[in-house]
C-alpha atoms as a PDB file:
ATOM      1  CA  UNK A   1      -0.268 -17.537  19.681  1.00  0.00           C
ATOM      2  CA  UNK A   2      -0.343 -14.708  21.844  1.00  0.00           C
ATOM      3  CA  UNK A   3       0.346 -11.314  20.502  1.00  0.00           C
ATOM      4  CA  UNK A   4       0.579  -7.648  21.578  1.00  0.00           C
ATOM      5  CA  UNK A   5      -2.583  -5.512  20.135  1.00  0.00           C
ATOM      6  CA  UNK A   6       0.441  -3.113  19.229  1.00  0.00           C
ATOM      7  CA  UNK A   7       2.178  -5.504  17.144  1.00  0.00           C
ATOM      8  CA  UNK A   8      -0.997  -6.107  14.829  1.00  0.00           C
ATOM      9  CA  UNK A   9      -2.847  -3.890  12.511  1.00  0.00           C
ATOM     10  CA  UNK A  10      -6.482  -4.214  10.945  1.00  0.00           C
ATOM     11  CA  UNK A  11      -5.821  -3.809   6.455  1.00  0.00           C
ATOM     12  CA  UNK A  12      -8.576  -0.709   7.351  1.00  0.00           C
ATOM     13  CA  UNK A  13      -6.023   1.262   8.612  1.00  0.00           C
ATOM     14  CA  UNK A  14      -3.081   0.482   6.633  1.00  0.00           C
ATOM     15  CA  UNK A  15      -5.288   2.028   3.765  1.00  0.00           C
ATOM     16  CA  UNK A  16      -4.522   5.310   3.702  1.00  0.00           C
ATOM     17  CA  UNK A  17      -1.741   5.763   5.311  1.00  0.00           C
ATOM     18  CA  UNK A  18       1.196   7.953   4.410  1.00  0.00           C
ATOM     19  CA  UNK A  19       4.301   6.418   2.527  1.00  0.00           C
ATOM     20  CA  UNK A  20       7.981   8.632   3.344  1.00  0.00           C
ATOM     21  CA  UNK A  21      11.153   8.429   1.934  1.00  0.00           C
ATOM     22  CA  UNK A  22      14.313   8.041   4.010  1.00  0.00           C
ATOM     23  CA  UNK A  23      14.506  11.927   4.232  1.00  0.00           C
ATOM     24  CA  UNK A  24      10.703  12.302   5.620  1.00  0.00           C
ATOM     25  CA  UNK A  25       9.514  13.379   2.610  1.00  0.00           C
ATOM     26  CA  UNK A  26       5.650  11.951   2.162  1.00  0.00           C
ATOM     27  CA  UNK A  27       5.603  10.633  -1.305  1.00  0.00           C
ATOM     28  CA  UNK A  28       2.553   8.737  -1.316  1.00  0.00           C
ATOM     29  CA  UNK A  29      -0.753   6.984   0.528  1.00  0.00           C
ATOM     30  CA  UNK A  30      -1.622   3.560   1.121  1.00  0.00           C
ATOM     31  CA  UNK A  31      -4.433   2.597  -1.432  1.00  0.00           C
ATOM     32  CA  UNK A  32      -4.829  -1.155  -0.838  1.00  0.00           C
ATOM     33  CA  UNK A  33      -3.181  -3.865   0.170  1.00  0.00           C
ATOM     34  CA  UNK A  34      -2.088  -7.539  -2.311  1.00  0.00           C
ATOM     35  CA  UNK A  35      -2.419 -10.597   0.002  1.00  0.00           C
ATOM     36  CA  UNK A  36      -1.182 -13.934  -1.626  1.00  0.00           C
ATOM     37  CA  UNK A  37      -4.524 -15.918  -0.633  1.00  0.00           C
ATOM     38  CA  UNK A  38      -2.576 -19.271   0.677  1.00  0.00           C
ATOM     39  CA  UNK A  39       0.184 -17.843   2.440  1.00  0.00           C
ATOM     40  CA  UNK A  40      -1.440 -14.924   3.980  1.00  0.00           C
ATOM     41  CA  UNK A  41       1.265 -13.108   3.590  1.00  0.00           C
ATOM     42  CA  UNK A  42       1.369  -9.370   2.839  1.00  0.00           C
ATOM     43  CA  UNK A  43       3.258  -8.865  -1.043  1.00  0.00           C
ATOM     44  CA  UNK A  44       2.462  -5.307  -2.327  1.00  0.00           C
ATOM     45  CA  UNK A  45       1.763  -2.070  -1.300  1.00  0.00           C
ATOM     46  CA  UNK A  46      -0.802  -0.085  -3.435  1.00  0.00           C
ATOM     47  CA  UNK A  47       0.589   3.141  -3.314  1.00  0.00           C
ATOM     48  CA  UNK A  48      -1.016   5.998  -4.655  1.00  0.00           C
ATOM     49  CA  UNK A  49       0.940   9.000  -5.954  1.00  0.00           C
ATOM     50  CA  UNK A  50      -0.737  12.823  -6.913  1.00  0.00           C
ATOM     51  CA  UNK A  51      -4.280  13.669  -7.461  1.00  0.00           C
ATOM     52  CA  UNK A  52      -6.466  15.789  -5.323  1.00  0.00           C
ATOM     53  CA  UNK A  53      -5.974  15.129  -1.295  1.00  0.00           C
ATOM     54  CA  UNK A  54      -3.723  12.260  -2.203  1.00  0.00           C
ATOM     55  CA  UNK A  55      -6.381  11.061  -4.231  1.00  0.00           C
ATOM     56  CA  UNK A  56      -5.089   8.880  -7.063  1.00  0.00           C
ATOM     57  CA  UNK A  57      -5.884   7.128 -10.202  1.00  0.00           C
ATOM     58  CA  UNK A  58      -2.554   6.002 -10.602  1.00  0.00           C
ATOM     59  CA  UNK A  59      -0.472   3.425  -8.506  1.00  0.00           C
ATOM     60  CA  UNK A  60       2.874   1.869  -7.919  1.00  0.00           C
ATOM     61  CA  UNK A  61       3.421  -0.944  -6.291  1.00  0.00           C
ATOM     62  CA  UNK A  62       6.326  -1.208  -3.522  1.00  0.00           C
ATOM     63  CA  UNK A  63       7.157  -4.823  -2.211  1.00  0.00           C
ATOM     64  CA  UNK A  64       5.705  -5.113   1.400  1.00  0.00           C
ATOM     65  CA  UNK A  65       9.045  -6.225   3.074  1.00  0.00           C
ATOM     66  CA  UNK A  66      10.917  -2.567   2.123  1.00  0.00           C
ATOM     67  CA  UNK A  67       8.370  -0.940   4.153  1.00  0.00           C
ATOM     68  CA  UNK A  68       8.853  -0.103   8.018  1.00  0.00           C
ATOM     69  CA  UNK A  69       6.676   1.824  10.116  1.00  0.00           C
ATOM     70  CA  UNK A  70       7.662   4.284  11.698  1.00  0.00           C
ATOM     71  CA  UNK A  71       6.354   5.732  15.151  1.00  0.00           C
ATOM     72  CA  UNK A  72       7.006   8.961  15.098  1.00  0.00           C
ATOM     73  CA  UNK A  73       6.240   9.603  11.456  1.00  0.00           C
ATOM     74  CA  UNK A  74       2.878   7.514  12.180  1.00  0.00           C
ATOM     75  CA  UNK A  75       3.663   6.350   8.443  1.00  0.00           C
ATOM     76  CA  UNK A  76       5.653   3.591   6.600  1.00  0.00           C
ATOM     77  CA  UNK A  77       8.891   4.461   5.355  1.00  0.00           C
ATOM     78  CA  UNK A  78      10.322   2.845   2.377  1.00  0.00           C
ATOM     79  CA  UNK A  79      14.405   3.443   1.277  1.00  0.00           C
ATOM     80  CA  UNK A  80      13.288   4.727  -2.500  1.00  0.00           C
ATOM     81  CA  UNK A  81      12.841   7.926  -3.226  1.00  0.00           C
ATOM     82  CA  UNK A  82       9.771   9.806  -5.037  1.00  0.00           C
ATOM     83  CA  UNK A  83      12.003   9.136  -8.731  1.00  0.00           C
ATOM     84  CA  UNK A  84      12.910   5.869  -7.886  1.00  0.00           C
ATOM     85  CA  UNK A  85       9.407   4.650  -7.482  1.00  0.00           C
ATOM     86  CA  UNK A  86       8.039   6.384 -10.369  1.00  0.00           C
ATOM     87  CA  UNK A  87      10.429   4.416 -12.679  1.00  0.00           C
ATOM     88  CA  UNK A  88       8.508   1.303 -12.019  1.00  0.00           C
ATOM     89  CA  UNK A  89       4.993   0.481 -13.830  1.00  0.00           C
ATOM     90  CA  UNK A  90       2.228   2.316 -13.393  1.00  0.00           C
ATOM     91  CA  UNK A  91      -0.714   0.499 -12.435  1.00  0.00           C
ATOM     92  CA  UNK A  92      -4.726   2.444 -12.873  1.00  0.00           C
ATOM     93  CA  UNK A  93      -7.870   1.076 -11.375  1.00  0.00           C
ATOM     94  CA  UNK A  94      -8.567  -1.010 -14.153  1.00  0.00           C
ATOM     95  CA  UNK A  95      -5.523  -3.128 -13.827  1.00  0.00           C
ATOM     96  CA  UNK A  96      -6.000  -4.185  -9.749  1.00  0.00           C
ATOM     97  CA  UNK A  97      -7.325  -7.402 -10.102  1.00  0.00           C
ATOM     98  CA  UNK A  98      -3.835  -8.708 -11.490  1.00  0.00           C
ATOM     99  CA  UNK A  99      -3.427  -7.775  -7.725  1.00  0.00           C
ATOM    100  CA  UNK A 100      -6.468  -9.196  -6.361  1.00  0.00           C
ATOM    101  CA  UNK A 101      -8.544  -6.430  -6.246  1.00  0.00           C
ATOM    102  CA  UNK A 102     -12.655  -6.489  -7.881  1.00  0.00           C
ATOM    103  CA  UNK A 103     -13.160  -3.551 -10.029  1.00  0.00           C
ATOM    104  CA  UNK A 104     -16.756  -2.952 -10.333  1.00  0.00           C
ATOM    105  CA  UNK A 105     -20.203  -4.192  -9.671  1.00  0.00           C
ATOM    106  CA  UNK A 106     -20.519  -5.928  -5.938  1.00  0.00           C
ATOM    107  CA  UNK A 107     -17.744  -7.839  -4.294  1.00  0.00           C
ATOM    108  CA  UNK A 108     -17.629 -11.298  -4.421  1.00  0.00           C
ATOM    109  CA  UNK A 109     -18.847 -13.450  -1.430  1.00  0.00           C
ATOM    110  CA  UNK A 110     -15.798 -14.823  -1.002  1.00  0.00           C
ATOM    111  CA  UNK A 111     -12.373 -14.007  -1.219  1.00  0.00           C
END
Protein backbone atom coordinates (compact mmCIF):
# COMPACT_ATOMS: atom_id res chain seq x y z
CA UNK A 1 0.00 0.00 0.00
CA UNK A 2 1.53 3.02 -1.11
CA UNK A 3 0.60 6.26 0.44
CA UNK A 4 1.38 10.01 0.27
CA UNK A 5 3.47 11.20 3.57
CA UNK A 6 0.71 14.04 3.34
CA UNK A 7 -2.12 11.81 3.64
CA UNK A 8 -0.78 10.23 7.03
CA UNK A 9 -0.25 11.66 10.41
CA UNK A 10 1.91 10.35 13.48
CA UNK A 11 -1.02 10.27 16.96
CA UNK A 12 2.10 12.80 18.33
CA UNK A 13 0.86 15.42 16.44
CA UNK A 14 -2.75 15.03 16.42
CA UNK A 15 -2.29 15.65 20.27
CA UNK A 16 -2.61 18.98 20.69
CA UNK A 17 -4.02 20.24 18.05
CA UNK A 18 -6.72 22.86 17.82
CA UNK A 19 -10.49 21.78 17.45
CA UNK A 20 -12.89 24.82 15.42
CA UNK A 21 -16.32 25.10 14.94
CA UNK A 22 -17.88 25.69 11.52
CA UNK A 23 -17.50 29.52 12.13
CA UNK A 24 -13.54 29.26 13.00
CA UNK A 25 -14.06 29.63 16.35
CA UNK A 26 -11.22 27.37 18.35
CA UNK A 27 -13.20 25.60 20.95
CA UNK A 28 -10.86 23.12 22.07
CA UNK A 29 -7.29 20.97 21.81
CA UNK A 30 -6.61 17.55 20.97
CA UNK A 31 -5.75 15.67 24.29
CA UNK A 32 -5.50 12.04 23.13
CA UNK A 33 -6.62 9.91 20.83
CA UNK A 34 -9.27 6.25 21.49
CA UNK A 35 -8.07 3.54 19.04
CA UNK A 36 -10.34 0.35 18.99
CA UNK A 37 -7.23 -2.15 19.40
CA UNK A 38 -8.51 -4.79 16.56
CA UNK A 39 -9.71 -2.58 14.02
CA UNK A 40 -7.21 0.11 14.24
CA UNK A 41 -9.49 2.39 13.61
CA UNK A 42 -9.57 5.92 15.04
CA UNK A 43 -13.19 6.28 17.42
CA UNK A 44 -12.84 9.37 19.72
CA UNK A 45 -11.35 12.50 19.96
CA UNK A 46 -10.15 13.57 23.49
CA UNK A 47 -10.90 17.01 23.43
CA UNK A 48 -9.97 19.24 26.02
CA UNK A 49 -11.99 22.38 26.80
CA UNK A 50 -10.69 25.59 29.32
CA UNK A 51 -7.94 25.58 31.77
CA UNK A 52 -4.73 27.46 31.59
CA UNK A 53 -3.04 27.48 27.84
CA UNK A 54 -5.72 25.06 26.80
CA UNK A 55 -4.72 23.05 29.55
CA UNK A 56 -7.56 20.83 30.75
CA UNK A 57 -8.78 18.53 33.35
CA UNK A 58 -11.90 18.10 31.74
CA UNK A 59 -12.78 16.34 28.35
CA UNK A 60 -15.43 15.63 25.81
CA UNK A 61 -15.31 13.25 23.53
CA UNK A 62 -16.27 14.00 19.69
CA UNK A 63 -16.64 10.86 17.35
CA UNK A 64 -13.51 10.77 15.02
CA UNK A 65 -15.52 10.64 11.68
CA UNK A 66 -17.20 14.44 12.36
CA UNK A 67 -13.81 15.75 12.35
CA UNK A 68 -12.03 17.20 9.08
CA UNK A 69 -8.88 18.89 8.89
CA UNK A 70 -8.58 21.70 7.64
CA UNK A 71 -5.47 23.29 5.77
CA UNK A 72 -5.70 26.55 6.23
CA UNK A 73 -6.95 26.50 9.79
CA UNK A 74 -3.98 23.86 10.41
CA UNK A 75 -6.78 22.39 12.85
CA UNK A 76 -9.73 19.89 12.73
CA UNK A 77 -13.01 21.25 12.33
CA UNK A 78 -15.99 19.59 13.70
CA UNK A 79 -19.93 20.88 12.68
CA UNK A 80 -20.89 21.37 16.68
CA UNK A 81 -20.57 24.27 18.25
CA UNK A 82 -18.78 25.18 21.74
CA UNK A 83 -22.71 24.50 23.53
CA UNK A 84 -23.36 21.65 21.61
CA UNK A 85 -20.35 19.78 22.77
CA UNK A 86 -20.58 20.76 26.26
CA UNK A 87 -24.03 19.05 26.52
CA UNK A 88 -22.40 15.72 26.22
CA UNK A 89 -20.53 13.93 29.32
CA UNK A 90 -17.79 15.17 30.78
CA UNK A 91 -15.01 12.92 31.06
CA UNK A 92 -11.69 13.88 33.90
CA UNK A 93 -8.40 12.09 33.94
CA UNK A 94 -9.54 9.54 36.12
CA UNK A 95 -12.14 8.19 33.82
CA UNK A 96 -9.65 7.63 30.43
CA UNK A 97 -9.08 4.18 30.65
CA UNK A 98 -12.89 3.48 29.73
CA UNK A 99 -11.10 4.98 26.62
CA UNK A 100 -7.97 3.15 26.70
CA UNK A 101 -5.88 5.40 28.29
CA UNK A 102 -3.34 4.24 31.72
CA UNK A 103 -3.76 6.67 34.44
CA UNK A 104 -0.85 6.44 36.65
CA UNK A 105 2.25 4.60 37.56
CA UNK A 106 4.34 3.37 34.22
CA UNK A 107 2.70 2.34 31.01
CA UNK A 108 2.17 -1.00 30.26
CA UNK A 109 4.57 -2.93 27.89
CA UNK A 110 2.10 -3.55 25.68
CA UNK A 111 -0.79 -2.06 24.31
Amino acid sequence: MTRKARDLVTASRVKGAVVYNATGDCIGRIQDLSIDKISGQVQHALVAFGGMLGLSNRFHTVPWSLLHYDVAMNGYIVPLDRTEIEATPVYKHHDLPAFGAHVGGPAPAHA
